[in-house]
Structures are given as structure tokens and as C-alpha cells.
C-alpha atoms as a PDB file:
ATOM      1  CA  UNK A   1     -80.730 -21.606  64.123  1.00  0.00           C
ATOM      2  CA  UNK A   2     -79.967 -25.048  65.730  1.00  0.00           C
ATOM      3  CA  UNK A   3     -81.214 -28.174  63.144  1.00  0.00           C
ATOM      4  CA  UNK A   4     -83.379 -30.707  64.771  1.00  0.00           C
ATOM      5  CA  UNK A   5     -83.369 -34.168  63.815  1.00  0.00           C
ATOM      6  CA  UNK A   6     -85.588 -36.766  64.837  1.00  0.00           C
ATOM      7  CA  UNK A   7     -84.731 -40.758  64.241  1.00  0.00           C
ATOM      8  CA  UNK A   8     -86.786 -43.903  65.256  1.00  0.00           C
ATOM      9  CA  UNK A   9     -84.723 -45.193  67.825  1.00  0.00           C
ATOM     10  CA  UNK A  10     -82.917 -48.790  67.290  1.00  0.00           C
ATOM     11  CA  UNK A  11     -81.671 -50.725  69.719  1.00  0.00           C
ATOM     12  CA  UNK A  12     -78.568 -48.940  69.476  1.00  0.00           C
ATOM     13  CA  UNK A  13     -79.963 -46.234  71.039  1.00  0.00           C
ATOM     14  CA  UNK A  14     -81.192 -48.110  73.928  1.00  0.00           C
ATOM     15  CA  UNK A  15     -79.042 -47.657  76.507  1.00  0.00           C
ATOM     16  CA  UNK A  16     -78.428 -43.373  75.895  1.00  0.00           C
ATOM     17  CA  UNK A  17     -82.614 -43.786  75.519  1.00  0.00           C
ATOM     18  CA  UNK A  18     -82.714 -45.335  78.892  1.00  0.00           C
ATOM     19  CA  UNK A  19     -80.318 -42.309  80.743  1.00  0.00           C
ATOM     20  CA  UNK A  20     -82.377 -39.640  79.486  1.00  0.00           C
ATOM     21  CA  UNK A  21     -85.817 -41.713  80.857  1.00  0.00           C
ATOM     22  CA  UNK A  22     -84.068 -41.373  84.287  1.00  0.00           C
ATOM     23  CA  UNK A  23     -83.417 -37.390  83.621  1.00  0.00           C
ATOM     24  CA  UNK A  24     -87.100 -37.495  82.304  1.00  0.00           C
ATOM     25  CA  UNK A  25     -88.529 -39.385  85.625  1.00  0.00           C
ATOM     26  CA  UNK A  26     -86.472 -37.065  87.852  1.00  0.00           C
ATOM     27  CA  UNK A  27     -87.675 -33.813  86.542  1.00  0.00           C
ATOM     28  CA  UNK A  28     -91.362 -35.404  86.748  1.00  0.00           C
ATOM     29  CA  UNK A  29     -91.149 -35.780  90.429  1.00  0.00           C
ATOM     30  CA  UNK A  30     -91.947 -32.316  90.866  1.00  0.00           C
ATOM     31  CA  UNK A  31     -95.179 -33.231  90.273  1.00  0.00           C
ATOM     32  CA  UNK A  32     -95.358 -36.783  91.473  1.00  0.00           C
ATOM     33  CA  UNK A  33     -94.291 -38.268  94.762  1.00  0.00           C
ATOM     34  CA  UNK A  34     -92.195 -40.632  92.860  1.00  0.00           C
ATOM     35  CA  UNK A  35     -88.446 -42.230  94.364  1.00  0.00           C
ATOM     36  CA  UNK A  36     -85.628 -44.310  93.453  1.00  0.00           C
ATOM     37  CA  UNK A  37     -85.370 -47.536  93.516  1.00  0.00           C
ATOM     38  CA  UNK A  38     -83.363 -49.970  95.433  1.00  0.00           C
ATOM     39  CA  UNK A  39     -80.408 -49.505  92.961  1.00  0.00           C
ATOM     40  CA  UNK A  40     -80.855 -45.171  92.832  1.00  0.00           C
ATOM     41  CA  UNK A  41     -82.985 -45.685  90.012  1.00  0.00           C
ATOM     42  CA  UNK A  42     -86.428 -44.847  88.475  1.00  0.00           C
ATOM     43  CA  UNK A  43     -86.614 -47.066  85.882  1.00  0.00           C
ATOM     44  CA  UNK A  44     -89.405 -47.413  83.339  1.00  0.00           C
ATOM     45  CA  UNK A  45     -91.582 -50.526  83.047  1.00  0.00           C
ATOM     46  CA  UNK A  46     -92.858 -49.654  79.404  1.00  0.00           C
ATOM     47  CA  UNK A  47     -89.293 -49.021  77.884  1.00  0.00           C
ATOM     48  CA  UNK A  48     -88.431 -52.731  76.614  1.00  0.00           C
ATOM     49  CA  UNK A  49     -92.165 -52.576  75.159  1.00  0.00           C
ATOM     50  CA  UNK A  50     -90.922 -49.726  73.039  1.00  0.00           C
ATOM     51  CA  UNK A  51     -88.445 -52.484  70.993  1.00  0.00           C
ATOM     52  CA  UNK A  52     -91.019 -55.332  71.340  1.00  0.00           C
ATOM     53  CA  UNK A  53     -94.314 -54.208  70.901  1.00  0.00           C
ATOM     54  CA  UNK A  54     -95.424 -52.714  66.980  1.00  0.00           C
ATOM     55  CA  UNK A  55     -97.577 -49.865  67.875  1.00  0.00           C
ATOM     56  CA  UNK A  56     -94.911 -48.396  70.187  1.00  0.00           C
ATOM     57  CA  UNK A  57     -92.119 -46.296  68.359  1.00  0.00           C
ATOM     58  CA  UNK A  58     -89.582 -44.776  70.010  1.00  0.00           C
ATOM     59  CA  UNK A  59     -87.642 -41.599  68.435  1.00  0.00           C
ATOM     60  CA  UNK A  60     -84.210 -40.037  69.740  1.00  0.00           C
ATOM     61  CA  UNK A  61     -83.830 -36.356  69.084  1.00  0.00           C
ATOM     62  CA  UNK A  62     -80.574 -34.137  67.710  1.00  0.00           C
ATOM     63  CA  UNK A  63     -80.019 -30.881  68.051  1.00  0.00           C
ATOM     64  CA  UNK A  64     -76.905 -29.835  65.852  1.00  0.00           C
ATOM     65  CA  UNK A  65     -75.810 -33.224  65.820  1.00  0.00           C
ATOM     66  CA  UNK A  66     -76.398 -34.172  69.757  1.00  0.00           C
ATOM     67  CA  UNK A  67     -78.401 -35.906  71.703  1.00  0.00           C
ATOM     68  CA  UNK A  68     -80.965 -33.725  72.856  1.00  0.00           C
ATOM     69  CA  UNK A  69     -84.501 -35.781  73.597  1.00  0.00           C
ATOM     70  CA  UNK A  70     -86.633 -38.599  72.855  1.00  0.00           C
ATOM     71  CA  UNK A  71     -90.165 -39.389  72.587  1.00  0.00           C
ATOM     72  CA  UNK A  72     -92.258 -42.262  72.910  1.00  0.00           C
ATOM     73  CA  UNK A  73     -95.645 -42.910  70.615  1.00  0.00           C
ATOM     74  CA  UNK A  74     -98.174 -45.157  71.555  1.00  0.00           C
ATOM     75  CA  UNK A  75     -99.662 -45.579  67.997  1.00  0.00           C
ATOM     76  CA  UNK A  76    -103.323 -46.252  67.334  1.00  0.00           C
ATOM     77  CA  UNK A  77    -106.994 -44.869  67.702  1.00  0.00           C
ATOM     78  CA  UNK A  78    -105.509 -41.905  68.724  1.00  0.00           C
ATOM     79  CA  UNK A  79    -101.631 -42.038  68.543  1.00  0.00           C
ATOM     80  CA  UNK A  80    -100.555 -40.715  71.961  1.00  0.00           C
ATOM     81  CA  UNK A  81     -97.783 -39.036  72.831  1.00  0.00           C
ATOM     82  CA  UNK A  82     -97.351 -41.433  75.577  1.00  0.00           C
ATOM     83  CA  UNK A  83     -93.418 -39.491  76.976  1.00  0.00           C
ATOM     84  CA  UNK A  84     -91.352 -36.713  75.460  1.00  0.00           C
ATOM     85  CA  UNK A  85     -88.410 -35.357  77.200  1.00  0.00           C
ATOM     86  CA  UNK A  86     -86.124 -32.479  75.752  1.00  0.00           C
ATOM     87  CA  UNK A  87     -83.181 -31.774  77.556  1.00  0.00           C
ATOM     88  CA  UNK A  88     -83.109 -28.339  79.281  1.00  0.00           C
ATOM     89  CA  UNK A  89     -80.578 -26.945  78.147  1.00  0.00           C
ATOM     90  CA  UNK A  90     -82.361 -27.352  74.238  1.00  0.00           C
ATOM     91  CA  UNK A  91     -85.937 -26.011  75.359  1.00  0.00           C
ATOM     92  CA  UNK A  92     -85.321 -22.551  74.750  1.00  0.00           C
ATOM     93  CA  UNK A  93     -84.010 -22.743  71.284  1.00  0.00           C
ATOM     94  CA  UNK A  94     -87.163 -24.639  69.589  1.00  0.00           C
ATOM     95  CA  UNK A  95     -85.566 -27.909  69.597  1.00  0.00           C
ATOM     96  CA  UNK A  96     -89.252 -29.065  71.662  1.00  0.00           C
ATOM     97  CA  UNK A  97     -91.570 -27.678  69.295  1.00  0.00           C
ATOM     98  CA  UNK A  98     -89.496 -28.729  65.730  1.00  0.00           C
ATOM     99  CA  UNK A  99     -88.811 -32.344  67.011  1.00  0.00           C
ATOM    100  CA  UNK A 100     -93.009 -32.593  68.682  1.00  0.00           C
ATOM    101  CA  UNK A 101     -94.016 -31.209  64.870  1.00  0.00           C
ATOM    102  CA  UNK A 102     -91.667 -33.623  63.360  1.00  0.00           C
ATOM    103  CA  UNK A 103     -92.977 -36.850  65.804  1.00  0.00           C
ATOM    104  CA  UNK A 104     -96.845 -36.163  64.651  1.00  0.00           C
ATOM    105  CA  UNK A 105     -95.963 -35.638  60.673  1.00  0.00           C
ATOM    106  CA  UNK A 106     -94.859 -39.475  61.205  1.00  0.00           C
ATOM    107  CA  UNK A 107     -98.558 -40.334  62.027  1.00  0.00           C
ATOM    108  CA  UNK A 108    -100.987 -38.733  60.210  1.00  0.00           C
ATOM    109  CA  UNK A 109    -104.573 -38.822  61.866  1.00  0.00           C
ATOM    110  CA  UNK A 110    -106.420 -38.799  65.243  1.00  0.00           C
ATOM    111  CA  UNK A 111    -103.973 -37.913  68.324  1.00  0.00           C
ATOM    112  CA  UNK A 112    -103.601 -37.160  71.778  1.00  0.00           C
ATOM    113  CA  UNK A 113    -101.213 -35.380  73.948  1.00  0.00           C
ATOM    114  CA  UNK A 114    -101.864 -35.860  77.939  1.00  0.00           C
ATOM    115  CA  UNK A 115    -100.319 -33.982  81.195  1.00  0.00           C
ATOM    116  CA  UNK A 116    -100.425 -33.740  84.469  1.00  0.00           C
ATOM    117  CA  UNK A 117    -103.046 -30.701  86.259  1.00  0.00           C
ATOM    118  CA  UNK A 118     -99.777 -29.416  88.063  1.00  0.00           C
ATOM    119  CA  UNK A 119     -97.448 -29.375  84.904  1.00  0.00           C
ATOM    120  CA  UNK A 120     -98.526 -26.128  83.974  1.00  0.00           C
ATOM    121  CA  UNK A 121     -95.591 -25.244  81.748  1.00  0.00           C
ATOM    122  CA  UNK A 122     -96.157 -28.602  79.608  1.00  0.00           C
ATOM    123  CA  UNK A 123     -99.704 -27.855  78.850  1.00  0.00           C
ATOM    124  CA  UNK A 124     -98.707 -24.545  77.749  1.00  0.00           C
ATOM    125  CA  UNK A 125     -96.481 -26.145  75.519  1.00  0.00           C
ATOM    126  CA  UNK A 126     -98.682 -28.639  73.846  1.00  0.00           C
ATOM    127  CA  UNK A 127    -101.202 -25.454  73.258  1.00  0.00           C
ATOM    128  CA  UNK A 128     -98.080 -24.065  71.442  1.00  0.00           C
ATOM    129  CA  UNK A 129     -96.857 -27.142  69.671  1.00  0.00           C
ATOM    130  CA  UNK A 130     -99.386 -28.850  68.118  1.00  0.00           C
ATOM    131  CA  UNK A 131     -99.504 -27.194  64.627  1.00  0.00           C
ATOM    132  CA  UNK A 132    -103.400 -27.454  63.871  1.00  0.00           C
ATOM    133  CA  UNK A 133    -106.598 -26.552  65.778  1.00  0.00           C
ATOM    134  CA  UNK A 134    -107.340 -29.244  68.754  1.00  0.00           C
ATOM    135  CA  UNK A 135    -110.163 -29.485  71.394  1.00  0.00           C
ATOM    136  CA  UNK A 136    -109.186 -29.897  74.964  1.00  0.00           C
ATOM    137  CA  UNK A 137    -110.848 -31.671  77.483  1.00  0.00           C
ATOM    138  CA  UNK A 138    -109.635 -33.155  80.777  1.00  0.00           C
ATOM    139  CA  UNK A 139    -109.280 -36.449  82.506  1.00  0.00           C
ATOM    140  CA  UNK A 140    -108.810 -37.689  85.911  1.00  0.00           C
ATOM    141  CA  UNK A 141    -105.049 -36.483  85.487  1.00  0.00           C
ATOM    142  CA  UNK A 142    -105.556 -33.260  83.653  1.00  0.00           C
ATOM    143  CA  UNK A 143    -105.670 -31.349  80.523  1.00  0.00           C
ATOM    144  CA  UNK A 144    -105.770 -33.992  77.142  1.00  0.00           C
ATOM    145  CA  UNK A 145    -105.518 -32.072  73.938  1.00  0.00           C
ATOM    146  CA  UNK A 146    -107.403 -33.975  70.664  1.00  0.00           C
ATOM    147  CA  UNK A 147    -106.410 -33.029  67.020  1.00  0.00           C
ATOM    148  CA  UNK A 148    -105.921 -34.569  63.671  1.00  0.00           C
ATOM    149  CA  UNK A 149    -102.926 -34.649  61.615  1.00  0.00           C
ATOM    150  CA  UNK A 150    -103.899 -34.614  57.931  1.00  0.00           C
ATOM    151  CA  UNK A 151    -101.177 -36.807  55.522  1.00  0.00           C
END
């Protein structure tokens, strides 16, 4: 059984934050028409928000004592799980759905969770993750899960 841990990110964890973003981008262009930059980069434009801003958390993930993920939470009315990126080579061995259970207990109430039409396997995720009943509708992007998180 591999132990998941999931810490609010300092700014310590910055810079190993901002590798896996560019792991996280990369695997997402097989669903967007996205490229490097100039410099062989994606980049983020939110991720300094994510140390600046109050309703924006960011969490690093640990599975067995390694880096394994992170998540960003855009928190208000709904928190939204605005990224969340688990390294491959952890998705099979419930290190996703412990540290996506463990990001929501932080925020008890309304949420959100959004994806992409074509990401089929991360909507069949969500369905699996989220640990209460939710209502599903779509947007001009695709699928958007709603649910509440009691305290």
C-alpha cells in the first residue's frame, strides 16, 4: 500500500512545482494544440498567482516519501480544481484518487472539477474520485462535475 501525503506547497517547493507544470502541460497537448516556447518551454501564467494571490493554494503530493503530483485550488463559490497532475508512474497505485480525496477534505463545501471533451480518461476519473454524489453538466470545454463537501 503506498502512503500518500499531500502538503500546501511553500515557496520551497516552487521550483520542483514548476518542473512537474511542464510534465503536466506536455501530457495536455494531446488534447490541445499547445507548443513550446521560445526557450523549449510551456510555462504557466497562473503559477506565481498560486504564492501571491489568497484564494489560490497550491499542494505538492508524496507517494512513500516522493514527489509524486501537485494540485492547484482556485478557492471560492465553488472551489475548483483549477490543475492536478499525478505522475504516471503513481496513477495506477491510488496515489490520484487518495491525494484528489485529501485536496477537497481541505475545503469543505460547493466544488467543481472541469476537463476537456477529449480527455476521456480524466473525466472517468473525476466520476471515480470525488467521494460523494455530484451532478454533471457541461460547458463550452466539456464535462464539469458539481458536488458538496460536507466539514
Amino acid at each position: 500500500m503506498t502512503t500518500v501525503e499531500v502538503v500546501p506547497a511553500t515557496l520551497e517547493h516552487k521550483p520542483a512545482i514548476a518542473r512537474l507544470v511542464e510534465l503536466y502541460v506536455y501530457d495536455f497537448t494531446e488534447f490541445t494544440d499547445d507548443d513550446v516556447n521560445e526557450d523549449g518551454s510551456y510555462g504557466y501564467p497562473y503559477l506565481d498567482a498560486y504564492w501571491a494571490e489568497p484564494e489560490r493554494h497550491p499542494f505538492l503530493f508524496f507517494a512513500d516519501g516522493r514527489i509524486a503530483g501537485f494540485a492547484f485550488v482556485h478557492a471560492g463559490a465553488p472551489h475548483d480544481m483549477a490543475e492536478f497532475f499525478v505522475l504516471r508512474k503513481y496513477r495506477a497505485r491510488g496515489v490520484s484518487v487518495a491525494a484528489a480525496r485529501a485536496v477537497f477534505a481541505r475545503f469543505p463545501g460547493e466544488w467543481q472539477v472541469r476537463e476537456l471533451t477529449a480527455n476521456t480518461r480524466a473525466t472517468a476519473f473525476w466520476r471515480k474520485a470525488i467521494p460523494v454524489p455530484f451532478t454533471e453538466d457541461t460547458n463550452d470545454k466539456g464535462p464539469v462535475q458539481h458536488f458538496h463537501i460536507a466539514e
